[in-house]
Protein backbone atom coordinates (compact mmCIF):
# COMPACT_ATOMS: atom_id res chain seq x y z
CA UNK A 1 -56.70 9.49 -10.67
CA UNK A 2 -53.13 9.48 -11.24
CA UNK A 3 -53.19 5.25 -11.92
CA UNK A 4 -55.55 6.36 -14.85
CA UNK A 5 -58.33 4.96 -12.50
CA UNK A 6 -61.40 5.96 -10.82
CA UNK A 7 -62.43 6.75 -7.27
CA UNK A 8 -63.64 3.76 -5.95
CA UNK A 9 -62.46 1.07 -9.00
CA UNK A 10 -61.08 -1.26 -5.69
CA UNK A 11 -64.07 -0.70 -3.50
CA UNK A 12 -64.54 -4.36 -1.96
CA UNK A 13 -67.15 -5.94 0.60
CA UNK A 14 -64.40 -8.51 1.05
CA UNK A 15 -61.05 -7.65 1.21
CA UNK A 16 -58.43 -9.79 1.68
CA UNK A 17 -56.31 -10.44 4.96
CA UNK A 18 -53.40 -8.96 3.46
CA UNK A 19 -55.33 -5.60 2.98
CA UNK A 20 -56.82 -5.63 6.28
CA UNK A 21 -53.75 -6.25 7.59
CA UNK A 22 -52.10 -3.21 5.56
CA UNK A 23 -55.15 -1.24 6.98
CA UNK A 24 -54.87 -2.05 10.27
CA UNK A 25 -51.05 -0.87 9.77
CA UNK A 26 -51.94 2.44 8.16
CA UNK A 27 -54.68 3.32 11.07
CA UNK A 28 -52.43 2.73 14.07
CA UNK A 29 -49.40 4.04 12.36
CA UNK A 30 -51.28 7.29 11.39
CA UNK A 31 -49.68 10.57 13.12
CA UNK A 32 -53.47 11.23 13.98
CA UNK A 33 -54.46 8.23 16.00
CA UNK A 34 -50.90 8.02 17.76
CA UNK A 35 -50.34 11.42 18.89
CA UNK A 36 -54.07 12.16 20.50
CA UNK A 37 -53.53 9.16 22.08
CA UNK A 38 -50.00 9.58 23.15
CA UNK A 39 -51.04 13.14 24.18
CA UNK A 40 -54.28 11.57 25.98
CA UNK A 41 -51.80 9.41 28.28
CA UNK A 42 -49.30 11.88 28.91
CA UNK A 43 -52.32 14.29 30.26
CA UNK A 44 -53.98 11.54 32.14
CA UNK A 45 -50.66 10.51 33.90
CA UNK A 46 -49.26 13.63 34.67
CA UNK A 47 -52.68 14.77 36.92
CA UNK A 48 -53.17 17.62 34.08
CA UNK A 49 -56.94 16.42 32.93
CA UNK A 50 -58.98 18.60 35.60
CA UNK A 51 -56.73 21.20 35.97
CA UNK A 52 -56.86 21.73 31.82
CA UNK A 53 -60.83 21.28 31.99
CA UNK A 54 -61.11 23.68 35.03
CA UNK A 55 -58.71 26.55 33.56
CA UNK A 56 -60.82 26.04 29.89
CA UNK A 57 -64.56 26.47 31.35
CA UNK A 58 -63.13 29.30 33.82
CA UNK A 59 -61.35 31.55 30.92
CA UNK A 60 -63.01 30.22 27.50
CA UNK A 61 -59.48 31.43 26.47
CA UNK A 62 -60.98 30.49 22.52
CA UNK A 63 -65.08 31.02 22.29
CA UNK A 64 -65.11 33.30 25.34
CA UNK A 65 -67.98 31.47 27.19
CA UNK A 66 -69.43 27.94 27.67
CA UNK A 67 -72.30 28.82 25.29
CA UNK A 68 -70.15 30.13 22.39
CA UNK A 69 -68.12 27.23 22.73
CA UNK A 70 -71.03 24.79 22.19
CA UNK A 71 -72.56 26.59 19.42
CA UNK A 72 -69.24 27.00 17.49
CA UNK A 73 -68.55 23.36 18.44
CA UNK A 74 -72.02 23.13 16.31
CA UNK A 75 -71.02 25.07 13.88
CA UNK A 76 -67.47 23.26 13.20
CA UNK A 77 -69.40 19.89 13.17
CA UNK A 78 -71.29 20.73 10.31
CA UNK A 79 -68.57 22.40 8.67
CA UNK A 80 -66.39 18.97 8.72
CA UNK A 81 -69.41 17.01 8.07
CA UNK A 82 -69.77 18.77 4.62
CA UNK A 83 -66.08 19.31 3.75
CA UNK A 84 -66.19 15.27 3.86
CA UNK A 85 -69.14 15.37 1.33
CA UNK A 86 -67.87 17.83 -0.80
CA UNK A 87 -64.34 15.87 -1.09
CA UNK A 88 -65.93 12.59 -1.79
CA UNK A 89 -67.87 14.36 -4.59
CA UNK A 90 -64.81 15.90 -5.84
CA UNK A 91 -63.07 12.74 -6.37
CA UNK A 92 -62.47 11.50 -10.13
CA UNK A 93 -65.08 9.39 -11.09
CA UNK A 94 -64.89 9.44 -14.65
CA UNK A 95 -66.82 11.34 -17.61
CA UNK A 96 -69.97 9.03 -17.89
CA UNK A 97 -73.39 9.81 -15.76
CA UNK A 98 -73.89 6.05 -14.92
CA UNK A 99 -70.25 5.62 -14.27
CA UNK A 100 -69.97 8.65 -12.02
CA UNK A 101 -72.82 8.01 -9.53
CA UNK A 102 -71.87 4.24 -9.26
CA UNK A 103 -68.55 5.61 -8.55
CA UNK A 104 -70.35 7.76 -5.68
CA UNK A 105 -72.55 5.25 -4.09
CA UNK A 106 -69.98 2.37 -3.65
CA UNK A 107 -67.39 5.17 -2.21
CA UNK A 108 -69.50 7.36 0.08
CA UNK A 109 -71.40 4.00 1.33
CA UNK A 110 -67.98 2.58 2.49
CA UNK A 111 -67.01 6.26 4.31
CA UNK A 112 -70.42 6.82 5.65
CA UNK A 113 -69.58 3.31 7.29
CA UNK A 114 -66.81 4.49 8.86
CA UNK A 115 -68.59 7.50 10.03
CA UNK A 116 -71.26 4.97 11.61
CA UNK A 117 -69.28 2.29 12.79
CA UNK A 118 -67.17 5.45 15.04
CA UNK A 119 -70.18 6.68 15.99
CA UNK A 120 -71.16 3.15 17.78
CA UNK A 121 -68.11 2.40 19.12
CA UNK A 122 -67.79 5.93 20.90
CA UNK A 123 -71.30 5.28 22.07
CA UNK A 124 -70.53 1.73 23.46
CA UNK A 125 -67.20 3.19 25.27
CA UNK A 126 -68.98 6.32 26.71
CA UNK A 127 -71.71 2.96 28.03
CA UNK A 128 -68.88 1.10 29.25
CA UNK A 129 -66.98 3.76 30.94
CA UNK A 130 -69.35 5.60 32.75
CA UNK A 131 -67.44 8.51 33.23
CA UNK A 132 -68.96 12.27 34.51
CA UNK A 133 -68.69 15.42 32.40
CA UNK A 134 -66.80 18.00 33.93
CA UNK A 135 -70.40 19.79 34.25
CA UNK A 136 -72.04 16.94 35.69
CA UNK A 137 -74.76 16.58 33.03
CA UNK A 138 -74.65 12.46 32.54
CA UNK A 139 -71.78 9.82 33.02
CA UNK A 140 -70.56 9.59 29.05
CA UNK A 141 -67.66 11.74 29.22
CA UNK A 142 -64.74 9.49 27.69
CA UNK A 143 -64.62 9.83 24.76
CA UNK A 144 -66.10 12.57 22.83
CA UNK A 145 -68.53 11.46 19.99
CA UNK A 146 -68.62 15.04 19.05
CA UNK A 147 -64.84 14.70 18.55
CA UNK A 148 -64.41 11.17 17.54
CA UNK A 149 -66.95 11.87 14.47
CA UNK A 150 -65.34 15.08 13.45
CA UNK A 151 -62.00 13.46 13.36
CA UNK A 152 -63.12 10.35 11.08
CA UNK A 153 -64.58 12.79 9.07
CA UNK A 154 -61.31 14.81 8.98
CA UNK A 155 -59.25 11.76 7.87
CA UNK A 156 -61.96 10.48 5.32
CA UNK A 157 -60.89 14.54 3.36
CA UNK A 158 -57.51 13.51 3.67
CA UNK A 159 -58.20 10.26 2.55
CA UNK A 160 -60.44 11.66 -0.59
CA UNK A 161 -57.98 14.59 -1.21
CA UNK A 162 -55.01 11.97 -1.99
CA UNK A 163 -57.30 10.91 -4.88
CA UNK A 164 -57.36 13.87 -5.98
CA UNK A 165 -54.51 15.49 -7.94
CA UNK A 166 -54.98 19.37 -6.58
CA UNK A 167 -51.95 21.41 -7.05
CA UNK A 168 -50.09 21.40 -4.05
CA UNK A 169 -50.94 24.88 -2.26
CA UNK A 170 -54.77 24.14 -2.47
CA UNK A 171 -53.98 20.34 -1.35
CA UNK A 172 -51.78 21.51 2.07
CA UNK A 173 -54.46 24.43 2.64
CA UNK A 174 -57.32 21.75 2.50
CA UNK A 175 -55.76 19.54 4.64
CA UNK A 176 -54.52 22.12 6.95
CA UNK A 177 -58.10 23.78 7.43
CA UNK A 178 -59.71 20.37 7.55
CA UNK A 179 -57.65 19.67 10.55
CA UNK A 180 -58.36 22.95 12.35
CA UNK A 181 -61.74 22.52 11.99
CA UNK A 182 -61.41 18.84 14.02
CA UNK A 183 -59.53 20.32 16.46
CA UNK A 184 -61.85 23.31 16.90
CA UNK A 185 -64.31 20.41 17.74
CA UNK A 186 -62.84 18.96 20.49
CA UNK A 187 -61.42 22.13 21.98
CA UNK A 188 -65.06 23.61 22.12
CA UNK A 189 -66.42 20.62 23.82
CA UNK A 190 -63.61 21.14 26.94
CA UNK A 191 -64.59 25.09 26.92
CA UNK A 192 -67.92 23.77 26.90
CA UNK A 193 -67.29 22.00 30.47
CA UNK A 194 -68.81 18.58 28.34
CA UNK A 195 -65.66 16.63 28.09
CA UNK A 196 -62.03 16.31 29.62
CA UNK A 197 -59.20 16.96 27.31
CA UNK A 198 -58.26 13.18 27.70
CA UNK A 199 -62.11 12.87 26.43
CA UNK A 200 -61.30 14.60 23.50
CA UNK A 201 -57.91 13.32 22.70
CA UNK A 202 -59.39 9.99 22.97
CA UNK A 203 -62.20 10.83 20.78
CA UNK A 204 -60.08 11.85 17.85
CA UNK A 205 -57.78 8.90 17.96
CA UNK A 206 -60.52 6.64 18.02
CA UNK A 207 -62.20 8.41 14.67
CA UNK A 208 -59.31 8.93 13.01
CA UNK A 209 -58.19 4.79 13.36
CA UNK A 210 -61.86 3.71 12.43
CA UNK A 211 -61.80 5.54 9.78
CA UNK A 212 -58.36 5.17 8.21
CA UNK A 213 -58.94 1.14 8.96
CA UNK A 214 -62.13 1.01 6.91
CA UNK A 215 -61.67 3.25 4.33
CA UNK A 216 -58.26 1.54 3.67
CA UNK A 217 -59.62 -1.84 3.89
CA UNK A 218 -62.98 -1.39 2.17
CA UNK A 219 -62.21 1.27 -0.40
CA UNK A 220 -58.03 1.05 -1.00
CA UNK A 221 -55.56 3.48 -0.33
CA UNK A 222 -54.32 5.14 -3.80
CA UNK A 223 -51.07 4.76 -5.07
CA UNK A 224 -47.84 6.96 -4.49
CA UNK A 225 -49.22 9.20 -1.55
CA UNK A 226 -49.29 7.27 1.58
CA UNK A 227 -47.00 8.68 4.26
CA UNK A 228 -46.41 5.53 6.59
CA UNK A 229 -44.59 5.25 9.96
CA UNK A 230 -43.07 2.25 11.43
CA UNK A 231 -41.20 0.30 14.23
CA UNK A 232 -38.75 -2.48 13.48
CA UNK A 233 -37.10 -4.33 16.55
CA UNK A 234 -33.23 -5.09 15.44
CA UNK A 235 -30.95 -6.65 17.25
CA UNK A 236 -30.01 -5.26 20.17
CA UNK A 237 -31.95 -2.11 19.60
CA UNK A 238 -35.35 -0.59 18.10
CA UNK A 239 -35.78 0.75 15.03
CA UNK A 240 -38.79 3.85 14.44
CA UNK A 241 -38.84 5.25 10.60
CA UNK A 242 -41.10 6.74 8.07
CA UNK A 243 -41.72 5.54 4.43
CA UNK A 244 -43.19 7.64 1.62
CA UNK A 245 -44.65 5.34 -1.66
CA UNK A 246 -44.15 6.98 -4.91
């Protein structure tokens, strides 16, 4: 890695309260919890969720009918699922056998965590919610596990490709088609007529902020590459700005 470490040299079972509570920072602050879920509200608010759902299953503007979109939704799923493997594995882990698959358990057993621990909590929401599908199938609606697991998975790649030192093209184009892929997976599900886009927006804030929280807590965020926003009350006003570490 840049430091002149390895992938996972700060992995931790116990991190410290300071940590958590720079983790806790970095997951709400992140441009992908905060804008599905400001875009989740604004939707819900304005009366746009049904109309949005109706207008997707009627003209499958993207995958053309119902049953494209849930195999493509398919299809993307697996696609994220491996781009997270294959970026964990691509991670600098040193030179030496032992060293590198030690370096691989400890990291990919913190992110496949992450990918668990989103998986229940979507699962106890959808419980706790009780809301229909737009098709009618079952009451777990809100949020989108199909959505919520693609977008943890999209921020664990992020999260792997800042410990890796790509040259920039290849670094935005990874990060750019990881993202498409996510949101490929929650579009498909409202073409599908299985979730409302508030579903779906929902969904990927709540993966993306599990994700970002454990991986950041449990594994550390590298050095020089995190992109933070932030809101400081001052006197008389409020302050919003963004910080870059290097």
């Amino acid at each position: 890695m840049r430091d002149g470490g390895r992938w996972s040299d700060e992995a931790t079972l116990l991190p410290a309260p300071q940590r958590i509570a720079a983790a806790a920072r970095h997951a709400i602050t992140d441009p992908w919890t905060w804008l599905p879920l400001a875009g989740a509200g604004v939707v819900g608010l304005g009366g746009w969720d049904r109309d949005i759902s109706d207008w997707a299953r009627r003209e499958t503007p993207i995958f053309g009918s119902e049953k494209a979109a849930i195999r493509a939704g398919g299809t993307l799923g697996s696609i994220s699922r491996d781009a997270w493997i294959a970026s964990a594995v691509a991670t600098p882990s040193g030179d030496e056998p032992l060293a590198w698959v030690g370096d691989k358990l400890r990291g990919l057993s913190i992110e496949w965590a992450a990918t668990l621990a989103t998986s229940a909590s979507t699962g106890a929401l959808k419980g706790a919610l009780h809301r229909e599908r737009p098709n009618g199938a079952n009451q777990r609606s809100l949020p989108s596990s199909a959505t919520s697991d693609a977008f943890a998975q999209n921020a664990l790649v992020r999260r792997n490709l800042d410990a890796i030192d790509a040259p920039w093209p290849i670094d935005l184009a990874a990060r750019a088609g990881i993202g498409a892929v996510a949101a490929g997976v929650a579009w498909s599900r409202v073409e599908a007529g299985a979730h409302y886009p508030v579903d779906v927006l929902t969904g990927a804030a709540l993966g993306n902020f599990i994700a970002v929280f454990i991986h950041d807590a449990f594994l550390g965020l590298p050095d020089g590459v995190a992109l933070e926003a932030f809101a400081q009350p001052a006197t008389g006003e409020f302050a919003l700005g963004v910080t870059y570490r290097f």
